[in-house]
N, C-alpha and C. Protein backbone atom coordinates (compact mmCIF):
# COMPACT_ATOMS: atom_id res chain seq x y z
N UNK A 1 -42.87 -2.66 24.96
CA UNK A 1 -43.01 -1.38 25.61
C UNK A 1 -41.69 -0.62 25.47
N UNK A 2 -41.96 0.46 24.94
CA UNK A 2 -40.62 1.22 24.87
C UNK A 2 -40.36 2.23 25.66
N UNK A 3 -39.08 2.83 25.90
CA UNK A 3 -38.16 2.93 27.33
C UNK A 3 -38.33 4.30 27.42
N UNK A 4 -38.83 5.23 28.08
CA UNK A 4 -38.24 6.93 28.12
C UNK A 4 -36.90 7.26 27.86
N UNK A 5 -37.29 8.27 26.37
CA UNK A 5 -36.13 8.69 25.84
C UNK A 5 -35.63 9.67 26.53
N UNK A 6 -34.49 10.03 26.99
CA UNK A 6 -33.44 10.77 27.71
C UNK A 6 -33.21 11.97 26.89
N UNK A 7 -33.80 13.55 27.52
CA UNK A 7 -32.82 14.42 26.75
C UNK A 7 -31.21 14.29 27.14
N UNK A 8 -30.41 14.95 26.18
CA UNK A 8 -28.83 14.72 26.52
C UNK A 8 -28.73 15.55 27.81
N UNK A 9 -29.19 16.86 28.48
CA UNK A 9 -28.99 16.87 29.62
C UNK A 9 -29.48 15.78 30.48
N UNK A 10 -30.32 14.81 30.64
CA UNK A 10 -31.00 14.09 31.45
C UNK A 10 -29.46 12.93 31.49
N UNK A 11 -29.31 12.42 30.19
CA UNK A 11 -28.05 11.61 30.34
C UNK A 11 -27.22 11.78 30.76
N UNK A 12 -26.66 13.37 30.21
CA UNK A 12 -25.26 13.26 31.20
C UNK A 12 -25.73 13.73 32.67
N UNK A 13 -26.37 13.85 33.06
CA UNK A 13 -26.74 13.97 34.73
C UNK A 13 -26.36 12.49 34.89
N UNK A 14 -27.48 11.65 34.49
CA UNK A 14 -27.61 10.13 34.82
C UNK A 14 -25.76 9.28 34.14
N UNK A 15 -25.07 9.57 33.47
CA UNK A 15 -23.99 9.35 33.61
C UNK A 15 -23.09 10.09 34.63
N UNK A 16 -22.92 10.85 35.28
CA UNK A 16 -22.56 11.62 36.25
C UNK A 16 -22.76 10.27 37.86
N UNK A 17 -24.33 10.20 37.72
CA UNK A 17 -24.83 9.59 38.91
C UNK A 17 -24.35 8.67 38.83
N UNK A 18 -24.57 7.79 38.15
CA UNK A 18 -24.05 6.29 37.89
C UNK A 18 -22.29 5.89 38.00
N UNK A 19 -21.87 7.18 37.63
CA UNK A 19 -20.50 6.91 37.83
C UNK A 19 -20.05 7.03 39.05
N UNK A 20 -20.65 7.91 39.94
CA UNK A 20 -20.37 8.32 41.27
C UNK A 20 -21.04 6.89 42.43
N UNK A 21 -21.84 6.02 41.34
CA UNK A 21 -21.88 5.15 42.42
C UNK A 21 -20.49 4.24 42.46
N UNK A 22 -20.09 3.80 41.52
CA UNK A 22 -19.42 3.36 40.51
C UNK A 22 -18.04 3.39 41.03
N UNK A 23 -17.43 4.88 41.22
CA UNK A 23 -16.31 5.67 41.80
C UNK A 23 -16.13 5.15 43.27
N UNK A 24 -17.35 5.57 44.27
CA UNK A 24 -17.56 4.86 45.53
C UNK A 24 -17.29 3.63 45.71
N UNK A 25 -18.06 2.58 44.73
CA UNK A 25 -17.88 1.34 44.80
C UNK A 25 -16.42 0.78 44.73
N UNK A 26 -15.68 1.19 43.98
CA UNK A 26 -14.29 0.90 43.63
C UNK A 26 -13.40 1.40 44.50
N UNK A 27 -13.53 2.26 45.48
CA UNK A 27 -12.59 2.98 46.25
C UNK A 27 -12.86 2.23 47.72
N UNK A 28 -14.00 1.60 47.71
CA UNK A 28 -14.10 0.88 49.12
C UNK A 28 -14.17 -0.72 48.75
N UNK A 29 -12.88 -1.15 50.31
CA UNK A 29 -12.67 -2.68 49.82
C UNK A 29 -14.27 -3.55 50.47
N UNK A 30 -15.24 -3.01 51.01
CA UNK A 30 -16.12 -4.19 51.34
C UNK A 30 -17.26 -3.46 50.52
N UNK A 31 -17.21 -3.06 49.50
CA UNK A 31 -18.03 -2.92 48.67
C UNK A 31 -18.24 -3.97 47.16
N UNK A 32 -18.99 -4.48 46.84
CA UNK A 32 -18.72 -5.84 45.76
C UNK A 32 -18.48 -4.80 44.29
N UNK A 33 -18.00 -5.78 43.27
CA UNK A 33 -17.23 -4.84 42.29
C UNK A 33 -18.52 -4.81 41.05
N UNK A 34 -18.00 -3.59 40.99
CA UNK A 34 -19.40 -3.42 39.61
C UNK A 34 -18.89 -4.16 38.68
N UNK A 35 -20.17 -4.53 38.12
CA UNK A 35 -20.35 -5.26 36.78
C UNK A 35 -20.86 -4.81 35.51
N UNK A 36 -21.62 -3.88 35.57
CA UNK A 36 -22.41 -3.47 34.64
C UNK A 36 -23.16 -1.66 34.52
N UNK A 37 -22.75 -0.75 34.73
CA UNK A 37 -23.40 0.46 34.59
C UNK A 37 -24.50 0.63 33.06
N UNK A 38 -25.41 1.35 33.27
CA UNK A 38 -26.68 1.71 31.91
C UNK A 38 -26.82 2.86 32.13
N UNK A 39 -26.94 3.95 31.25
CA UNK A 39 -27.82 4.66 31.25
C UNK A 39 -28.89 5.01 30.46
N UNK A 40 -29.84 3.53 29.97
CA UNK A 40 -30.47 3.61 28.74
C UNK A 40 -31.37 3.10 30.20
N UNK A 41 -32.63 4.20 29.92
CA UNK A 41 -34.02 3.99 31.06
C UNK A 41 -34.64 2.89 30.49
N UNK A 42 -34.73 2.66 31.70
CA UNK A 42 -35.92 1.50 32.04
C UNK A 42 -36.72 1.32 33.36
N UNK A 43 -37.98 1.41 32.52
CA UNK A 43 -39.03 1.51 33.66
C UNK A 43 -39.04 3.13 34.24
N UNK A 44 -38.91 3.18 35.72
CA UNK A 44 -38.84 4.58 36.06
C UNK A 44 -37.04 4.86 36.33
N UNK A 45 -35.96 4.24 36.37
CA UNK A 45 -35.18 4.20 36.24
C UNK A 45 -34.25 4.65 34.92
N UNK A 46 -33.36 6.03 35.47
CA UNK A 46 -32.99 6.52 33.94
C UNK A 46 -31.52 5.68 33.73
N UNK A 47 -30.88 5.00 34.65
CA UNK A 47 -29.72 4.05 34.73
C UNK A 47 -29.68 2.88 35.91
N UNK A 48 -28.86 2.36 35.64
CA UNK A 48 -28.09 1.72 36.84
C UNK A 48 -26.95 1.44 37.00
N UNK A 49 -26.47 0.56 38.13
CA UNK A 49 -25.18 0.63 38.24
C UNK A 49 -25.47 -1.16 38.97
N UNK A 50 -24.85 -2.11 38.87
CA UNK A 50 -24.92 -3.17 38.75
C UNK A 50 -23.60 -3.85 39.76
N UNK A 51 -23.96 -4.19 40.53
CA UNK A 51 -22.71 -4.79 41.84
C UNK A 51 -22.82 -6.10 41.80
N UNK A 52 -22.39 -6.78 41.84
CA UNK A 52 -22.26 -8.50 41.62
C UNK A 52 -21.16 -9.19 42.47
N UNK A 53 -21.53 -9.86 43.66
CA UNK A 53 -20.96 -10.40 45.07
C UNK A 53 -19.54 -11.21 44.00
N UNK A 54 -18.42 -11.67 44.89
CA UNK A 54 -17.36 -12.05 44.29
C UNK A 54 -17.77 -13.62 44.81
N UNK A 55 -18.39 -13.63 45.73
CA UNK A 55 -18.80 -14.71 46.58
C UNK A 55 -19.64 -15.09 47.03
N UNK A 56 -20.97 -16.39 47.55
CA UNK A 56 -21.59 -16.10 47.94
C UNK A 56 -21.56 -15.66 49.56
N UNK A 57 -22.75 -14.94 50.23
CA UNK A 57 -22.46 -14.82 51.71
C UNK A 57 -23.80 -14.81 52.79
N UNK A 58 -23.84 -14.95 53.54
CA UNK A 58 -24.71 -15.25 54.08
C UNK A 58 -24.60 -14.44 55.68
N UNK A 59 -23.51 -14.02 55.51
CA UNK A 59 -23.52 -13.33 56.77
C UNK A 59 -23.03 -11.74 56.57
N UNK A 60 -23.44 -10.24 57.07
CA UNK A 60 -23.13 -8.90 56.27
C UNK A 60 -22.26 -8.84 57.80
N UNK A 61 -21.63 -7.96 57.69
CA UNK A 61 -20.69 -7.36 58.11
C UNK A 61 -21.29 -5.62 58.62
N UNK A 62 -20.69 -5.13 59.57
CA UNK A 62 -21.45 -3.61 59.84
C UNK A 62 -20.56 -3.00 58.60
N UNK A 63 -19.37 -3.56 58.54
CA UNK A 63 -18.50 -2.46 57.19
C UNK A 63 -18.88 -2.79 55.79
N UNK A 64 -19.59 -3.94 55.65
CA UNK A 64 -20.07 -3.91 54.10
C UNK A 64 -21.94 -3.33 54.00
N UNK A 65 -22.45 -3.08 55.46
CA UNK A 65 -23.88 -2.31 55.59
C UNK A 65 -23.24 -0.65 55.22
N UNK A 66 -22.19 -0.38 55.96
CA UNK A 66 -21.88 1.24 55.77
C UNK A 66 -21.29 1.10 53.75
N UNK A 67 -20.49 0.54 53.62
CA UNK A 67 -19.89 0.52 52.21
C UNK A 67 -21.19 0.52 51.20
N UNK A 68 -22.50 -0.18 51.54
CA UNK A 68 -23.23 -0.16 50.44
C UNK A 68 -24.21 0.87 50.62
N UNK A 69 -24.28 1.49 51.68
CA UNK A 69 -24.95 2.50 51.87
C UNK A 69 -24.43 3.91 51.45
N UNK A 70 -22.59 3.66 51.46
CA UNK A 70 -21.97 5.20 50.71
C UNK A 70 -22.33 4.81 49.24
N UNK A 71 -22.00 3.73 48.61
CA UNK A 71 -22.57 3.37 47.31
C UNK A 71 -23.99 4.12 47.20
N UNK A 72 -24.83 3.47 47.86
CA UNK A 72 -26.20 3.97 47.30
C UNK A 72 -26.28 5.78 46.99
N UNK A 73 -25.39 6.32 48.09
CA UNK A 73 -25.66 7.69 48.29
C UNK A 73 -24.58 8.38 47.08
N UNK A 74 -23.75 7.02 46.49
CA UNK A 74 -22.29 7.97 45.76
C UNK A 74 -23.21 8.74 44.26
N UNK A 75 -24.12 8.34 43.98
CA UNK A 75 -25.08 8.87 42.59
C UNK A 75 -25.75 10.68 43.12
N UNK A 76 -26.28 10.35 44.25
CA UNK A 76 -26.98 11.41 44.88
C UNK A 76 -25.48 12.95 44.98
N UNK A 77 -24.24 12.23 45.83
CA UNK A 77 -23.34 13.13 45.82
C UNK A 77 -22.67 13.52 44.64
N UNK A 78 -22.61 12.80 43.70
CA UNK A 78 -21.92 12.61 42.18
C UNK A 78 -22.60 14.22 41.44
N UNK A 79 -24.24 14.34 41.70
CA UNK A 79 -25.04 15.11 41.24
C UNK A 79 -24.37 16.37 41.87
N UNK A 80 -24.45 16.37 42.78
CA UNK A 80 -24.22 17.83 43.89
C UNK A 80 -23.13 18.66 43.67
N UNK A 81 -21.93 17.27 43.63
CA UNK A 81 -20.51 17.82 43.46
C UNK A 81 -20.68 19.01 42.19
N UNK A 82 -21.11 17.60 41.21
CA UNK A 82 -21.07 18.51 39.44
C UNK A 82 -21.81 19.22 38.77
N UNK A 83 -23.14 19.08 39.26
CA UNK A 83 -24.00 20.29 39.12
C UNK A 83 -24.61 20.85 40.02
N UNK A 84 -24.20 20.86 41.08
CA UNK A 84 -24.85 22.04 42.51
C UNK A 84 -26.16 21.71 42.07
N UNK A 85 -26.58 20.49 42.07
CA UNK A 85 -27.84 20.77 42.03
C UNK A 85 -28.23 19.01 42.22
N UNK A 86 -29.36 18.76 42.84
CA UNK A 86 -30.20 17.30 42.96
C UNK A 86 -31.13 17.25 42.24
N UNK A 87 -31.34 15.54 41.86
CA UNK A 87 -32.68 15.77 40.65
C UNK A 87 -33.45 14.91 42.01
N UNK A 88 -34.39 14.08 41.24
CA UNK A 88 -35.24 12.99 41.69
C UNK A 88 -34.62 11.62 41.30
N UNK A 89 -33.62 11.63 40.16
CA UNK A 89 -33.11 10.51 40.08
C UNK A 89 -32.71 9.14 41.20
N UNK A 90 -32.03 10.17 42.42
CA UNK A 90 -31.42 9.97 43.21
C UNK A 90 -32.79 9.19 44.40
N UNK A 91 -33.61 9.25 44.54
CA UNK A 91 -34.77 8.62 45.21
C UNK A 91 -34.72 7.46 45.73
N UNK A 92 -34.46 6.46 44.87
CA UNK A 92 -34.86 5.13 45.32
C UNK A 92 -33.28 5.26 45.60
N UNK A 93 -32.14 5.52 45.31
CA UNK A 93 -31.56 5.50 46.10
C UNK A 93 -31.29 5.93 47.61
N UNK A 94 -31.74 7.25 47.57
CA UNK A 94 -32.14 7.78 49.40
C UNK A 94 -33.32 6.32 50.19
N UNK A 95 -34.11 6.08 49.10
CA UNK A 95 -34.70 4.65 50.08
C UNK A 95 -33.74 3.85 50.36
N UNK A 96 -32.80 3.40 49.52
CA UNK A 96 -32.02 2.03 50.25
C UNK A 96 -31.28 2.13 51.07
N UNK A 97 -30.38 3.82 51.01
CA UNK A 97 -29.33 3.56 51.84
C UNK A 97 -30.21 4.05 53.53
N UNK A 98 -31.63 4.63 53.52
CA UNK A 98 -32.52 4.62 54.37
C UNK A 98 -32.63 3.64 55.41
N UNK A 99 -33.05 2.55 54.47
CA UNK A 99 -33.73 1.46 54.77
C UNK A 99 -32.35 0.31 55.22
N UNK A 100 -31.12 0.71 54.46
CA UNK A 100 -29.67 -0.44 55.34
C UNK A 100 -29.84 0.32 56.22
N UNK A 101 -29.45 1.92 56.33
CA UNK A 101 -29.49 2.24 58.09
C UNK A 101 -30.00 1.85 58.84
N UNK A 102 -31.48 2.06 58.90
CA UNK A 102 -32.37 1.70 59.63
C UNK A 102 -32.68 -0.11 59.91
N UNK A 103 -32.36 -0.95 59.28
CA UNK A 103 -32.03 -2.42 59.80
C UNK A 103 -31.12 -2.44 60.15
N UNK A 104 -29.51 -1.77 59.96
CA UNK A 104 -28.21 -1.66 60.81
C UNK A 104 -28.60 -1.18 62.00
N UNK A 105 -29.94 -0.82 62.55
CA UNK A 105 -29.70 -0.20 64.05
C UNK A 105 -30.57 -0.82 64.57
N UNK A 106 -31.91 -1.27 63.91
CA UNK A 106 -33.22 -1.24 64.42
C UNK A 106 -33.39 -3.06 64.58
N UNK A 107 -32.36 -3.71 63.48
CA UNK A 107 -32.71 -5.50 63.44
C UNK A 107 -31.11 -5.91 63.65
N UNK A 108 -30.39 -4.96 63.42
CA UNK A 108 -29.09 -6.29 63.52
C UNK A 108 -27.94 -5.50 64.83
N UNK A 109 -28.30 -4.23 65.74
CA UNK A 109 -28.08 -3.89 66.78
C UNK A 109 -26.35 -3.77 66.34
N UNK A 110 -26.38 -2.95 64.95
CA UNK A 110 -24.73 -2.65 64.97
C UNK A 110 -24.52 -1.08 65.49
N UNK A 111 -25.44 -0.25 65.26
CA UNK A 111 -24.96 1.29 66.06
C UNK A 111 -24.29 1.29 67.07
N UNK A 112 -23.18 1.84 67.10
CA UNK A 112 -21.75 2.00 67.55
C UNK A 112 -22.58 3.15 69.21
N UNK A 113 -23.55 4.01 69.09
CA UNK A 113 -24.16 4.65 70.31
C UNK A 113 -24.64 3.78 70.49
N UNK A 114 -25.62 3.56 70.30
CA UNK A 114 -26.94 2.32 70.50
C UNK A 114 -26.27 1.55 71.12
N UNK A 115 -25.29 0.91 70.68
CA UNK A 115 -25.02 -0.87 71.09
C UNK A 115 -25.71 -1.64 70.62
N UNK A 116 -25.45 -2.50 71.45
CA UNK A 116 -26.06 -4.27 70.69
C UNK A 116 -26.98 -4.26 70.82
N UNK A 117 -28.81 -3.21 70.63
CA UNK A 117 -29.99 -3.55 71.42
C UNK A 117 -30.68 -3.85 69.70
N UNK A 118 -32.00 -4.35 69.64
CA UNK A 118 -32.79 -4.01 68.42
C UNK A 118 -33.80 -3.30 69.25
N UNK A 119 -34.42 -2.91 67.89
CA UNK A 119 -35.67 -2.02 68.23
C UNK A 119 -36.79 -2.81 67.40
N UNK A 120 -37.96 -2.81 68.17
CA UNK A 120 -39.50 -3.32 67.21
C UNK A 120 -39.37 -4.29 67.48
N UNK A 121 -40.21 -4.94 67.61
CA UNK A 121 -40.87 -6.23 68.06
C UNK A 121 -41.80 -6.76 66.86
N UNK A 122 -40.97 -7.61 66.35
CA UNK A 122 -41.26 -8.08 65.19
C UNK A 122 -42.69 -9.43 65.24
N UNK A 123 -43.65 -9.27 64.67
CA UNK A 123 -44.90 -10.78 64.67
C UNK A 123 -44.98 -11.01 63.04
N UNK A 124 -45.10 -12.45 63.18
CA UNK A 124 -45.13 -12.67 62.11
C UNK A 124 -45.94 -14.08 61.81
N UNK A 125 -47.20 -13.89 60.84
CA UNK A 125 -48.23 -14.58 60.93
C UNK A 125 -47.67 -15.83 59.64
N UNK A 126 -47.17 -17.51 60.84
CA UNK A 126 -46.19 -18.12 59.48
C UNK A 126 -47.55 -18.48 58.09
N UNK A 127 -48.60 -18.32 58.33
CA UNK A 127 -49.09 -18.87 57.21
C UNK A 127 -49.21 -17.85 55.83
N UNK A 128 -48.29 -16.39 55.55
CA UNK A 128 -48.50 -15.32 55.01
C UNK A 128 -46.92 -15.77 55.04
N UNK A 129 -46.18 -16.26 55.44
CA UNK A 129 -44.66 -16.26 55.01
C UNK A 129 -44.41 -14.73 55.27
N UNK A 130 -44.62 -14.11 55.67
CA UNK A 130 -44.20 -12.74 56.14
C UNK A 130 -44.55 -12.03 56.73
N UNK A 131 -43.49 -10.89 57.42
CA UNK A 131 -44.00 -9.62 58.39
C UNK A 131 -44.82 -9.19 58.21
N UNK A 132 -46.01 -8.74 58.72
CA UNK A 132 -47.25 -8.34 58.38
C UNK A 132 -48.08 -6.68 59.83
N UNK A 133 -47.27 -7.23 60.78
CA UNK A 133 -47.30 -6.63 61.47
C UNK A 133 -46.17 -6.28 62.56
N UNK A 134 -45.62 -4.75 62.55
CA UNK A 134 -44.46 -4.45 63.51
C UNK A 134 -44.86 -3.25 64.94
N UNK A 135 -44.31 -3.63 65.94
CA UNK A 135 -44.91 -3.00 67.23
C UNK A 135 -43.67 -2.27 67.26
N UNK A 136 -43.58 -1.22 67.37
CA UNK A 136 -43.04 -0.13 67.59
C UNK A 136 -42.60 0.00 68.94
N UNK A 137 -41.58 0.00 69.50
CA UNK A 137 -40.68 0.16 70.40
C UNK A 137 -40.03 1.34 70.90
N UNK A 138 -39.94 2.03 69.92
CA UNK A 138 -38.98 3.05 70.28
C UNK A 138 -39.48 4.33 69.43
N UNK A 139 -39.20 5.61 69.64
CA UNK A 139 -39.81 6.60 68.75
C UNK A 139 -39.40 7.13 68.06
């Protein structure tokens, strides 16, 4: 299967993005160090940017949830800065750094207002090995 070819504006956008995650990543110390940037598409993805732990870990930190969440967003701002303008590229990144917020407040009770509470009331049916159903707590 072969890959969607990139016009050269599409690339240098997507080199732009990728570097700005890239830039972020390197400027913050609890961010893990890139390994690998692409901007040859694959799949629906016109690049990536590739982070690879120095260590293994098992336990996150609230400053390496915020560090990978400016990461996720450094592609989205990278765009804005240099061409006043946002594509769709930037998407699945707005999901992740979404989705660390929202378990930084809602499952691991680090919000600095909030405090130490979680939100949702988690069930979980063990013969499905997973969440399947979440009760809503809060609005």
């Amino acid at each position: 299967r072969k890959s969607h070819i990139l016009s050269s504006k599409e690339k240098e956008i997507t080199a732009y993005h990728e570097a700005g995650h890239a830039l972020v990543a390197a400027s913050l110390p609890d961010s893990d160090p890139v390994h690998k940037i692409s901007i040859v598409a694959r799949g629906r993805a016109a690049g990536y940017t590739l982070k690879l732990p120095v260590e293994d870990r098992r336990l996150y930190s609230r400053s390496k949830f915020l560090a990978d969440m400016a990461v996720a967003l450094g592609g989205y701002v990278s765009e804005k800065i240099v061409f006043d303008e946002l594509t769709t590229g930037a998407s699945d990144d707005l999901q992740r750094a979404s989705d660390l917020a929202r378990r930084l407040v809602t499952q691991y009770g680090m919000s600095e207002k909030l405090g130490p509470i979680t939100f949702g009331d988690r069930q979980e049916l063990i013969f499905l090995g997973r969440e399947i159903a979440q009760e809503k707590n809060y609005s």
